[in-house]
Protein backbone atom coordinates (compact mmCIF):
# COMPACT_ATOMS: atom_id res chain seq x y z
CA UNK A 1 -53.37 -22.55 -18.67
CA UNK A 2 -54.35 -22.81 -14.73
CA UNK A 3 -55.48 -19.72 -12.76
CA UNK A 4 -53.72 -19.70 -9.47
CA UNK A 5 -54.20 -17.85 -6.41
CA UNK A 6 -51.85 -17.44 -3.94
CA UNK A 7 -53.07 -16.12 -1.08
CA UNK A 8 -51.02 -14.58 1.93
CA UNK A 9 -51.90 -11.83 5.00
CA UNK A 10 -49.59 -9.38 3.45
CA UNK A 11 -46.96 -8.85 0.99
CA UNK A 12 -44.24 -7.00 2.44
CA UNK A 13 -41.07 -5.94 0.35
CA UNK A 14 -38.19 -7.28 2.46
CA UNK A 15 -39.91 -10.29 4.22
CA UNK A 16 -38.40 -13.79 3.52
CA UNK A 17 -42.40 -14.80 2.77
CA UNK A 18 -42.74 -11.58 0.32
CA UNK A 19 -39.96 -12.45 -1.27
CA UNK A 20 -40.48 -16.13 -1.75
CA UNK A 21 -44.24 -15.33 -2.61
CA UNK A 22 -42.77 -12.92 -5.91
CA UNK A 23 -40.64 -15.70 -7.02
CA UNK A 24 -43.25 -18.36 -7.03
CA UNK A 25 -45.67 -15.88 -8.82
CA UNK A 26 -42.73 -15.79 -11.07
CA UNK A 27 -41.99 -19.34 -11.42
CA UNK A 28 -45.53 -19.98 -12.40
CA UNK A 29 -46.04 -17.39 -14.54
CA UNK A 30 -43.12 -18.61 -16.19
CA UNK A 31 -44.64 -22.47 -16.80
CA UNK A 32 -47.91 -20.72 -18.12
CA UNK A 33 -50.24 -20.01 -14.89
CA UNK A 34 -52.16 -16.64 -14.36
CA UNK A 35 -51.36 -15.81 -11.24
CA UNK A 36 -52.68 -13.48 -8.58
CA UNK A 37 -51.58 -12.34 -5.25
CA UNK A 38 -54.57 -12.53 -2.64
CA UNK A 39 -53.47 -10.36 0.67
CA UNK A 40 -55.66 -9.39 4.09
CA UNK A 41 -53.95 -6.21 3.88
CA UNK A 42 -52.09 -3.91 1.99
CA UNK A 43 -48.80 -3.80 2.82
CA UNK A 44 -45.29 -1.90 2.20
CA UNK A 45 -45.08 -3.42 -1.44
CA UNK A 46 -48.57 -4.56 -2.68
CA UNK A 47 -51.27 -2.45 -3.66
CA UNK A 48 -54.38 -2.17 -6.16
CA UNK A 49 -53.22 -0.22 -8.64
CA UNK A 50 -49.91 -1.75 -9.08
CA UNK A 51 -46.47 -0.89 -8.10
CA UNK A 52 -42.75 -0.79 -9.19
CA UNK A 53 -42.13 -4.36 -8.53
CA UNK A 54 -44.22 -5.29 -10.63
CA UNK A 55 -47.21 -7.24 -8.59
CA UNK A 56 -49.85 -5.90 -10.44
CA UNK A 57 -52.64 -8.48 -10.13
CA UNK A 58 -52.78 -8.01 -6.13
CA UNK A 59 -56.57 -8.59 -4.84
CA UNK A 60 -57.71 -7.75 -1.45
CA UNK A 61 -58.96 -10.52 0.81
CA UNK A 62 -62.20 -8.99 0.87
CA UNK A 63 -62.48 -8.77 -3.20
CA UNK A 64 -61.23 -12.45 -3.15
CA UNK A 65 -63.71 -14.80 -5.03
CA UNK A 66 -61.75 -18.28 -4.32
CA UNK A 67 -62.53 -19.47 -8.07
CA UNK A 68 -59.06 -20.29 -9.36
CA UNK A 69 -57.83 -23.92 -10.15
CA UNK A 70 -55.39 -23.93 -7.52
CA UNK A 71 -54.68 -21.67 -4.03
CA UNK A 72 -51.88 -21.47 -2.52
CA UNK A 73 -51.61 -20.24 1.08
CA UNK A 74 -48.16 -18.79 2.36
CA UNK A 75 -48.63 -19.67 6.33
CA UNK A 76 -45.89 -18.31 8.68
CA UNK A 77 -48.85 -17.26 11.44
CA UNK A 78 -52.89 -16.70 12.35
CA UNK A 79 -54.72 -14.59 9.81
CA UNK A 80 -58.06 -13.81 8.38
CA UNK A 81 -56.36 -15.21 4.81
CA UNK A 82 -56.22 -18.87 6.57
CA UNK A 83 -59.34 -18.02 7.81
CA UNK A 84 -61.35 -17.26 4.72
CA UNK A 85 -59.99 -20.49 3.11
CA UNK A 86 -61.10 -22.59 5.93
CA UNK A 87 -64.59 -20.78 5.87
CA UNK A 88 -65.11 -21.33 2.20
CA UNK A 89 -63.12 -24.81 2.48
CA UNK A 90 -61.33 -24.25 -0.27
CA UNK A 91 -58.71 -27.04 -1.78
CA UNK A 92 -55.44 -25.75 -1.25
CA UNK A 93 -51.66 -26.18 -1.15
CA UNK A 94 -50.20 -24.77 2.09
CA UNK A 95 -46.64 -23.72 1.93
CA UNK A 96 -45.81 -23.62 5.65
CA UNK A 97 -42.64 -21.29 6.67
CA UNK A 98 -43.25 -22.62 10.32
CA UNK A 99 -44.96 -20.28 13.19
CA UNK A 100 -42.80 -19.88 15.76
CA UNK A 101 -44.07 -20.92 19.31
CA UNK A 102 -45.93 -18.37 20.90
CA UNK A 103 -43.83 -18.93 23.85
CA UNK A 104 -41.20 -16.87 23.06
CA UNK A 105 -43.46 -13.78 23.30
CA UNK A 106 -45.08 -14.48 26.25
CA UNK A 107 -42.96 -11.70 28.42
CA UNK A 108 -42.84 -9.48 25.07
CA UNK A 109 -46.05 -9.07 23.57
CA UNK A 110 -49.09 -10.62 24.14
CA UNK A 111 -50.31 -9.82 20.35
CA UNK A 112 -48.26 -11.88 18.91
CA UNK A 113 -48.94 -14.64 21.22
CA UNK A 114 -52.45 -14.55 20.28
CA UNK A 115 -51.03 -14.83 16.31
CA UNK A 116 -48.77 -17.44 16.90
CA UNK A 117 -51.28 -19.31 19.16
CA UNK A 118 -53.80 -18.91 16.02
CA UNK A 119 -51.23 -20.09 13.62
CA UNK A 120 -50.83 -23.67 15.18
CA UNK A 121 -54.58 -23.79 15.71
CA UNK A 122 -55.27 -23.34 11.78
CA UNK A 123 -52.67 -26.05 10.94
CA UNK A 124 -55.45 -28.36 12.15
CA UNK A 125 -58.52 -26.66 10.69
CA UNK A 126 -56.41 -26.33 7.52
CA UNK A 127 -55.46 -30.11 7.73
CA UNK A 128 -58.51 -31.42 6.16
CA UNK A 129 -58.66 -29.16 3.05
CA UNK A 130 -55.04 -29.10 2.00
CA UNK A 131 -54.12 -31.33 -1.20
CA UNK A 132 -50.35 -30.93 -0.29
CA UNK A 133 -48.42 -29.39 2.38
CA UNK A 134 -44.87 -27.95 1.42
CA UNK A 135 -42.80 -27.45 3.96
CA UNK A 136 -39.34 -25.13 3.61
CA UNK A 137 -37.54 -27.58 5.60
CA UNK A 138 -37.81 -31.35 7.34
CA UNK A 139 -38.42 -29.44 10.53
CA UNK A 140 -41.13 -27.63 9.15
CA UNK A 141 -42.54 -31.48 7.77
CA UNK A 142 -43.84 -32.69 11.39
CA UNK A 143 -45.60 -29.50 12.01
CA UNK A 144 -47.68 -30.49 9.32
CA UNK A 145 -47.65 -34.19 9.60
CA UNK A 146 -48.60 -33.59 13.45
CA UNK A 147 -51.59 -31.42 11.92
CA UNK A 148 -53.14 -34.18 10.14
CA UNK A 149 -51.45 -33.67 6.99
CA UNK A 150 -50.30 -36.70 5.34
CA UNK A 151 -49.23 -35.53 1.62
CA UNK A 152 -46.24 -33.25 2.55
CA UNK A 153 -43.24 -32.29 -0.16
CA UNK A 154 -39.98 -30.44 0.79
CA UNK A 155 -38.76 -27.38 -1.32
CA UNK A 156 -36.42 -24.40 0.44
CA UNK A 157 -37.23 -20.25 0.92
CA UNK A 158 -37.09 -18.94 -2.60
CA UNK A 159 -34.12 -16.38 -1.92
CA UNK A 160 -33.88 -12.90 -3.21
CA UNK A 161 -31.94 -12.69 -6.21
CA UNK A 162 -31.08 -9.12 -5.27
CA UNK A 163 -29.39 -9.94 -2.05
CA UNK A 164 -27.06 -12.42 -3.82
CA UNK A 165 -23.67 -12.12 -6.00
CA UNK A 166 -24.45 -12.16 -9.53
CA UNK A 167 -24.63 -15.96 -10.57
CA UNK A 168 -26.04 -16.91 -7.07
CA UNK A 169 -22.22 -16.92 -5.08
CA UNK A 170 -19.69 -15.28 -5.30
CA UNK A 171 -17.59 -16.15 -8.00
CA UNK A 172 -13.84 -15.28 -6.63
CA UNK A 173 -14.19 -15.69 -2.39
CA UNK A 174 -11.27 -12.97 -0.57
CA UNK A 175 -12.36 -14.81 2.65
CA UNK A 176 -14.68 -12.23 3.91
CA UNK A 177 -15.07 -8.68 5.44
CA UNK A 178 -13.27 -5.18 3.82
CA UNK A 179 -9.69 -5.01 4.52
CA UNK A 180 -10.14 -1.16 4.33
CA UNK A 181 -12.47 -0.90 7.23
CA UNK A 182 -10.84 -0.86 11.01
CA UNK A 183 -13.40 -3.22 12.75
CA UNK A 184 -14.41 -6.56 12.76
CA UNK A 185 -18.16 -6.84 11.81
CA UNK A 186 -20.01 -9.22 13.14
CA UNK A 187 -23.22 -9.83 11.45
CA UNK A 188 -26.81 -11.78 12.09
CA UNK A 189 -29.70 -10.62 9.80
CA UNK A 190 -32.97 -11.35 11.01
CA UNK A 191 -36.63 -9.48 13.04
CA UNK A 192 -35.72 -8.05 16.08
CA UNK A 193 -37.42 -11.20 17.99
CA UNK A 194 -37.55 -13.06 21.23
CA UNK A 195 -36.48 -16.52 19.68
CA UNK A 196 -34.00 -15.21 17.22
CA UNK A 197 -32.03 -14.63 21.04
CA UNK A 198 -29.90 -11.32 19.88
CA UNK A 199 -29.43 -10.61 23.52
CA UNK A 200 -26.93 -13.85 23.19
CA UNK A 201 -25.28 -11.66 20.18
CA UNK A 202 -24.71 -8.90 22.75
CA UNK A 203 -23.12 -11.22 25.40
CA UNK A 204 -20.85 -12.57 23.28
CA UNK A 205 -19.73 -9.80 21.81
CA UNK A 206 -19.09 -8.48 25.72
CA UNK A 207 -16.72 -11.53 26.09
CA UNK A 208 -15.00 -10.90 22.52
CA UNK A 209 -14.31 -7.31 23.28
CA UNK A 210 -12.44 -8.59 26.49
CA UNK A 211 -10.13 -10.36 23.63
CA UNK A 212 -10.09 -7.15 20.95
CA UNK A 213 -11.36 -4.09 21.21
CA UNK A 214 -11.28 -3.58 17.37
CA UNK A 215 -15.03 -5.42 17.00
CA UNK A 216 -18.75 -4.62 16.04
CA UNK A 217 -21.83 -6.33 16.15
CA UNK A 218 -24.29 -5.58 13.14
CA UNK A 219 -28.27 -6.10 13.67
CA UNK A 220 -30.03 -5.87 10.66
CA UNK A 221 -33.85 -6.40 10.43
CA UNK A 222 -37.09 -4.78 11.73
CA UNK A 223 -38.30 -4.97 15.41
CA UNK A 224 -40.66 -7.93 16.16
CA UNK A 225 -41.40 -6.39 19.48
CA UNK A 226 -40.51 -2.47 20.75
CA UNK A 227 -40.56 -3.88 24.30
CA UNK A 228 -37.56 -6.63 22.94
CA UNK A 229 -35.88 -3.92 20.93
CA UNK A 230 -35.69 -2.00 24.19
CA UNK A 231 -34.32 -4.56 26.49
CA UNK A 232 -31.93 -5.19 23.63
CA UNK A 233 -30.38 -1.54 23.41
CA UNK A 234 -30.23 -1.00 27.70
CA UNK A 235 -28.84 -4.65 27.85
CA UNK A 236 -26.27 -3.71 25.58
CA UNK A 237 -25.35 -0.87 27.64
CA UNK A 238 -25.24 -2.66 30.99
CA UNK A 239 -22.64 -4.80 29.49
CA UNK A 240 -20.57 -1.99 28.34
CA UNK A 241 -20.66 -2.65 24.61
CA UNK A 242 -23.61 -0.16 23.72
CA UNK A 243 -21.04 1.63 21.23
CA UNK A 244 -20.27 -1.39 20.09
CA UNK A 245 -23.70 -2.67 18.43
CA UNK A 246 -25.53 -0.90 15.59
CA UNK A 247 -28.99 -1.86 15.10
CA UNK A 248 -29.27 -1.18 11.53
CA UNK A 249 -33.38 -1.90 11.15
CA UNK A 250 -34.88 -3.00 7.69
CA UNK A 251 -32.65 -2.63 4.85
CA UNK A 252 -33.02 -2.57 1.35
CA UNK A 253 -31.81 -5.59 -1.12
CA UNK A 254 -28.74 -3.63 -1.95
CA UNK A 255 -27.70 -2.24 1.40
CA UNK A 256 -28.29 -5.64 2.45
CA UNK A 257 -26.14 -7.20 -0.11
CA UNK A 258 -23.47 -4.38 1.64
CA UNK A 259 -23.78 -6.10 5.34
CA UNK A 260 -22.97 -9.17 3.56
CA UNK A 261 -19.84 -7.52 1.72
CA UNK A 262 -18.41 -6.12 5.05
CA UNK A 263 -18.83 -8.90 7.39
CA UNK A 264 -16.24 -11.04 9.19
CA UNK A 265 -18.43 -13.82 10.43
CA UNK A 266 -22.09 -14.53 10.34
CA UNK A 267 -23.04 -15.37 13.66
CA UNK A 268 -26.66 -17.05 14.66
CA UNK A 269 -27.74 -18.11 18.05
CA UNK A 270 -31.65 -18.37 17.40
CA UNK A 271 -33.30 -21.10 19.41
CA UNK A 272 -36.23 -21.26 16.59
CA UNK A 273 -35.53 -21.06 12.78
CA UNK A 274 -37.64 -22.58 10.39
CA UNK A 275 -35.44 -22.15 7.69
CA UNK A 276 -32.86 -19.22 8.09
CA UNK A 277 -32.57 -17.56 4.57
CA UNK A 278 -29.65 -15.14 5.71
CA UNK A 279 -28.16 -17.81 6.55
CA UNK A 280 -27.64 -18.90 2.46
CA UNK A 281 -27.32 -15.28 2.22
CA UNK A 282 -24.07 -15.14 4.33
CA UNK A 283 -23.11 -18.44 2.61
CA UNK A 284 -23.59 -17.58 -0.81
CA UNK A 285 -20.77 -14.07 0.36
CA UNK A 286 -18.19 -16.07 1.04
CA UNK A 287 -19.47 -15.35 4.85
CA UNK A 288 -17.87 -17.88 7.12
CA UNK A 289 -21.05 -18.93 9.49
CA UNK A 290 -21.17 -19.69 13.61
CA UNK A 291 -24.13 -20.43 14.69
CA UNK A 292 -26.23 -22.59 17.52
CA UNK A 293 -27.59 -26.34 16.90
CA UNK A 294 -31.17 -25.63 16.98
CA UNK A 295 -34.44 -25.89 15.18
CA UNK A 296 -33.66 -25.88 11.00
CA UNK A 297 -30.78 -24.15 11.08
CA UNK A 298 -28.08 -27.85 11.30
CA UNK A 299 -30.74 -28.71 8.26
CA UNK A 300 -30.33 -25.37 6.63
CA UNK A 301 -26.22 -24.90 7.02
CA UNK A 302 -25.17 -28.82 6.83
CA UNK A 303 -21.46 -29.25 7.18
CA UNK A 304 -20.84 -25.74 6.04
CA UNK A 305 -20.13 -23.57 9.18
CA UNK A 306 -19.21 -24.17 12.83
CA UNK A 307 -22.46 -25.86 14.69
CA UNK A 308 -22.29 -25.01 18.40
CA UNK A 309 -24.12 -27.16 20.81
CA UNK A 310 -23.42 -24.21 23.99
CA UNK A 311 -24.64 -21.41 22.77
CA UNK A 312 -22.79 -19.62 26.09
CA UNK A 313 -21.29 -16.38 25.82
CA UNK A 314 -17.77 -17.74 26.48
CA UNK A 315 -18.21 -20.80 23.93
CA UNK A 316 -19.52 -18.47 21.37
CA UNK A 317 -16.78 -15.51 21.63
CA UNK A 318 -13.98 -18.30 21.35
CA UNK A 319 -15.42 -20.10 18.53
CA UNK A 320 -15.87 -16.77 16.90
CA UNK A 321 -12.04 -15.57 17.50
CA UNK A 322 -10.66 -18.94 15.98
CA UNK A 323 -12.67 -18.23 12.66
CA UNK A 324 -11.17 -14.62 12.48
CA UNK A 325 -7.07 -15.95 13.37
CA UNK A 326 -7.13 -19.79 11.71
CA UNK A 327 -7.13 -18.80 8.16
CA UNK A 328 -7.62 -22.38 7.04
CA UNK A 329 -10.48 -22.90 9.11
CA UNK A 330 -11.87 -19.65 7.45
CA UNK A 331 -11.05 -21.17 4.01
CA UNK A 332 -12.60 -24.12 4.65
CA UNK A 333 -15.89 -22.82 5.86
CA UNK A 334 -15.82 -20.25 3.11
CA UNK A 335 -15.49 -22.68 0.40
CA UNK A 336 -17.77 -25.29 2.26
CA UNK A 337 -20.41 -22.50 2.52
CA UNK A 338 -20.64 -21.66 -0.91
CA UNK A 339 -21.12 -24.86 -2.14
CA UNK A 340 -24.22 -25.30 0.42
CA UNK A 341 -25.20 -22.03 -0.57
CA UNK A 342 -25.26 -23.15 -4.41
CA UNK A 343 -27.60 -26.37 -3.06
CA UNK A 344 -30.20 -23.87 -1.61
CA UNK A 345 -29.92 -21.25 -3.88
CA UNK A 346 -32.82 -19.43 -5.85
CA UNK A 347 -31.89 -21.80 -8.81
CA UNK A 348 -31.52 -25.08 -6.90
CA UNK A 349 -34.98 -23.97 -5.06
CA UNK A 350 -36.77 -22.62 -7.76
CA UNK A 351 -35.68 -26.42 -9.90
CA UNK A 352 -37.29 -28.36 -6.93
CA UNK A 353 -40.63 -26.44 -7.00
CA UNK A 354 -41.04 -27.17 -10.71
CA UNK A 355 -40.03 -30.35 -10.24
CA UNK A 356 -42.97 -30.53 -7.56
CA UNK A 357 -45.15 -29.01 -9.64
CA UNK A 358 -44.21 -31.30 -12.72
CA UNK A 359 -44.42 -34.56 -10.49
CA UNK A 360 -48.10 -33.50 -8.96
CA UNK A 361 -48.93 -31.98 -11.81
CA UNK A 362 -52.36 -32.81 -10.96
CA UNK A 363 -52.31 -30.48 -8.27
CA UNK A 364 -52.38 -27.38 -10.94
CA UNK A 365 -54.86 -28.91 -13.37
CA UNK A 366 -56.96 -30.66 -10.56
CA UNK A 367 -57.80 -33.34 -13.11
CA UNK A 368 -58.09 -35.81 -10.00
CA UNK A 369 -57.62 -35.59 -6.00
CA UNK A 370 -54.06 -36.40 -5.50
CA UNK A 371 -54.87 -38.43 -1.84
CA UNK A 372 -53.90 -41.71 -3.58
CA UNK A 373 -50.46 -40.91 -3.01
CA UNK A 374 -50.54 -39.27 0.13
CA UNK A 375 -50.12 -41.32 3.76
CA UNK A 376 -51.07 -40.77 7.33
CA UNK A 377 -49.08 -40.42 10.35
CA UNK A 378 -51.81 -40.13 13.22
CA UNK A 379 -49.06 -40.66 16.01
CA UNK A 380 -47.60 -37.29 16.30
CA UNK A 381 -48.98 -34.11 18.00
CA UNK A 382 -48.41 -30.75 17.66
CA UNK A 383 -46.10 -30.94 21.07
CA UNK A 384 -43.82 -33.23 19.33
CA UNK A 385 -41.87 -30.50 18.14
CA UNK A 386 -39.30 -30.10 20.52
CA UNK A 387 -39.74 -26.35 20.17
CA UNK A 388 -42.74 -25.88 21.68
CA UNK A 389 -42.69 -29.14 24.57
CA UNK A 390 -39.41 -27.45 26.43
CA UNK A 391 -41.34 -24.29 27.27
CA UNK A 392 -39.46 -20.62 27.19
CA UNK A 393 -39.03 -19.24 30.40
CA UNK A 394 -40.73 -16.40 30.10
CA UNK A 395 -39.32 -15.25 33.11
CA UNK A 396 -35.96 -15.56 32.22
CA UNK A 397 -34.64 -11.87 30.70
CA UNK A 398 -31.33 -12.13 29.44
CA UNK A 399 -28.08 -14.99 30.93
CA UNK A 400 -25.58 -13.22 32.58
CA UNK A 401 -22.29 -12.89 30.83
CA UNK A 402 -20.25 -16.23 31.90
């Protein structure tokens, strides 16, 4: 049996890296591994006496001794948790959810630029130390290669069980959305957040309601940024729709599960996704999917919802009204959804990190370095990624409604 640490700035109870960080505890436990959960801080789920989730073997950073046969660090921005391992430069496995490019919070808030900015920076001072780099998606993998990391292994977001239909999809699909109710719902799940681009939610929704007057956009998640949560909520006004969209905030798994139950069409216009777990969430509901061609998300959805290269307000409200009327094209995406959705699933994802684990099973026992079969790529750099060379305009607000 190998002690493993996995090691994380907090473990909070509805965050896509809380969640994932649970399961792999889980998963490990599960193959024999005593596991702890190392966090910087305390936060809405952890804590050191134990708690009704079960993560009892939660360590602060600060109590940390860095002994166990493997680490694993859960990286999705700057923190003293990266920075402790670099310190003590210990051997570790970083599983990278991708940090978005400070960029986008530029006009927003200036301390989470100085996070985001961090994040990036430790990718390189992490380089050097990390036996393997898994990445939750092939976008995330030149991040990491541009970093310095050579050995680099592709596994999806473990996704919370609780969110999904029993079995992982929904067994019998009635195309979406409660009859009973007297609105269309649209849906997108995700932070309140500069580069998740809700404000392009709220202008399409201003052209749909030009269409039918019978619809509702749904914002579920917590706000990244009060200043963007703000803009959000007079923007919607100015447009004439602030009736028309509930911000919701953080939900529980069930309520969540609810969203999914009532919704008409999934709709995601991010400009930076590293992954997009509601995205398999809406998939996995028999949730028919629109959503902009950028960052993970074409990797994430495949060919199982409608891809939109013009992400303009007209493009989107008109691609959204032929999902609600062509019931065939609804079918279609439905059924093509939930056989994506059974791909990325918590089974399919939690079968490709044991079979990572299995295949460098080295990497748990640390019998021997596993460099032999790793490989270099010393061409890229971090501005590579498209997402962060094509700078946001942090002067730009919100488009005008076209």
């Amino acid at each position: 049996m190998s002690r493993v640490d996995i090691v994380l700035p907090e473990l909070a109870r509805y965050d896509a890296v809380g969640v994932h960080t649970r399961t792999l505890r889980d998963l490990l436990e599960a193959q024999g591994h005593d596991v702890s959960v190392v966090v910087e801080r305390v936060g809405d789920l952890a804590s050191k006496t134990g708690d009704p989730d079960g993560v009892d073997d939660v360590l602060l950073l600060s109590e940390w001794r860095a002994d166990a046969d493997l680490t694993i660090l859960q990286h999705a921005i700057g923190s003293m948790a990266a920075e402790e391992i670099v310190r003590r430069q210990v051997e570790v496995v970083v599983n990278y959810h991708n940090v978005t490019p400070h960029e986008y919070f530029e006009f927003w808030d200036f301390e989470q630029v100085a996070g985001l900015r961090w994040g990036r920076e430790q990718l390189l001072e992490l380089a050097p130390i990390t036996r393997v780099g898994i990445a939750v998606s092939e976008f995330n993998v030149r991040d990491l290669r541009a970093a310095g990391m050579g050995c680099v292994e592709v596994a999806p977001v473990l996704v919370d069980d609780a969110v999904l239909p029993a079995g992982g999809v929904l067994a019998s699909p009635g195309g979406g959305g409660d009859g009973s109710k007297s609105k269309v719902t649209l849906l997108f799940v995700g932070r309140l957040a500069p580069n998740k681009c809700q404000q392009d939610l709220v202008s399409a929704l201003a052209v749909l309601q030009r269409w039918r007057a019978d619809v509702e956009l749904v914002l579920v998640g917590s706000s990244s940024a009060d200043v963007y949560e703000a803009a959000l909520r007079d923007f919607a006004v100015e447009l004439g729709v602030g009736d028309a969209v509930r911000f919701v905030g953080s939900v529980s798994s069930a309520e969540l599960a609810g969203w999914y139950r009532r919704a008409d069409v999934f709709v995601c216009l991010s400009e930076h996704e590293g992954f997009c777990v509601p995205l398999v969430e809406a998939m996995a509901w028999g949730v028919p999917v629109v959503a902009a061609a950028a960052a993970a998300v074409p990797e994430t959805l495949g060919a199982a919802g409608v891809l939109l290269t013009d992400k303009s307000p007209v493009v989107v409200a008109a691609a959204v009204e032929r999902v609600l009327i062509d019931a065939g094209l609804r079918d279609d995406l439905v059924r093509r959804g939930l056989a994506r959705a059974s791909e990325l699933g918590p089974r399919a994802a939690r079968e490709r990190l044991r079979e990572i684990l299995t295949r460098r099973r080295r990497l748990v026992t640390l019998m021997e370095s596993m460099t032999s079969c790793c490989f270099q790529n010393g061409e890229q750099t971090l501005t590579d990624n498209p997402a962060t060379r094509d700078r946001f305009d942090s002067k730009r607000l919100f488009p005008a409604v076209r």
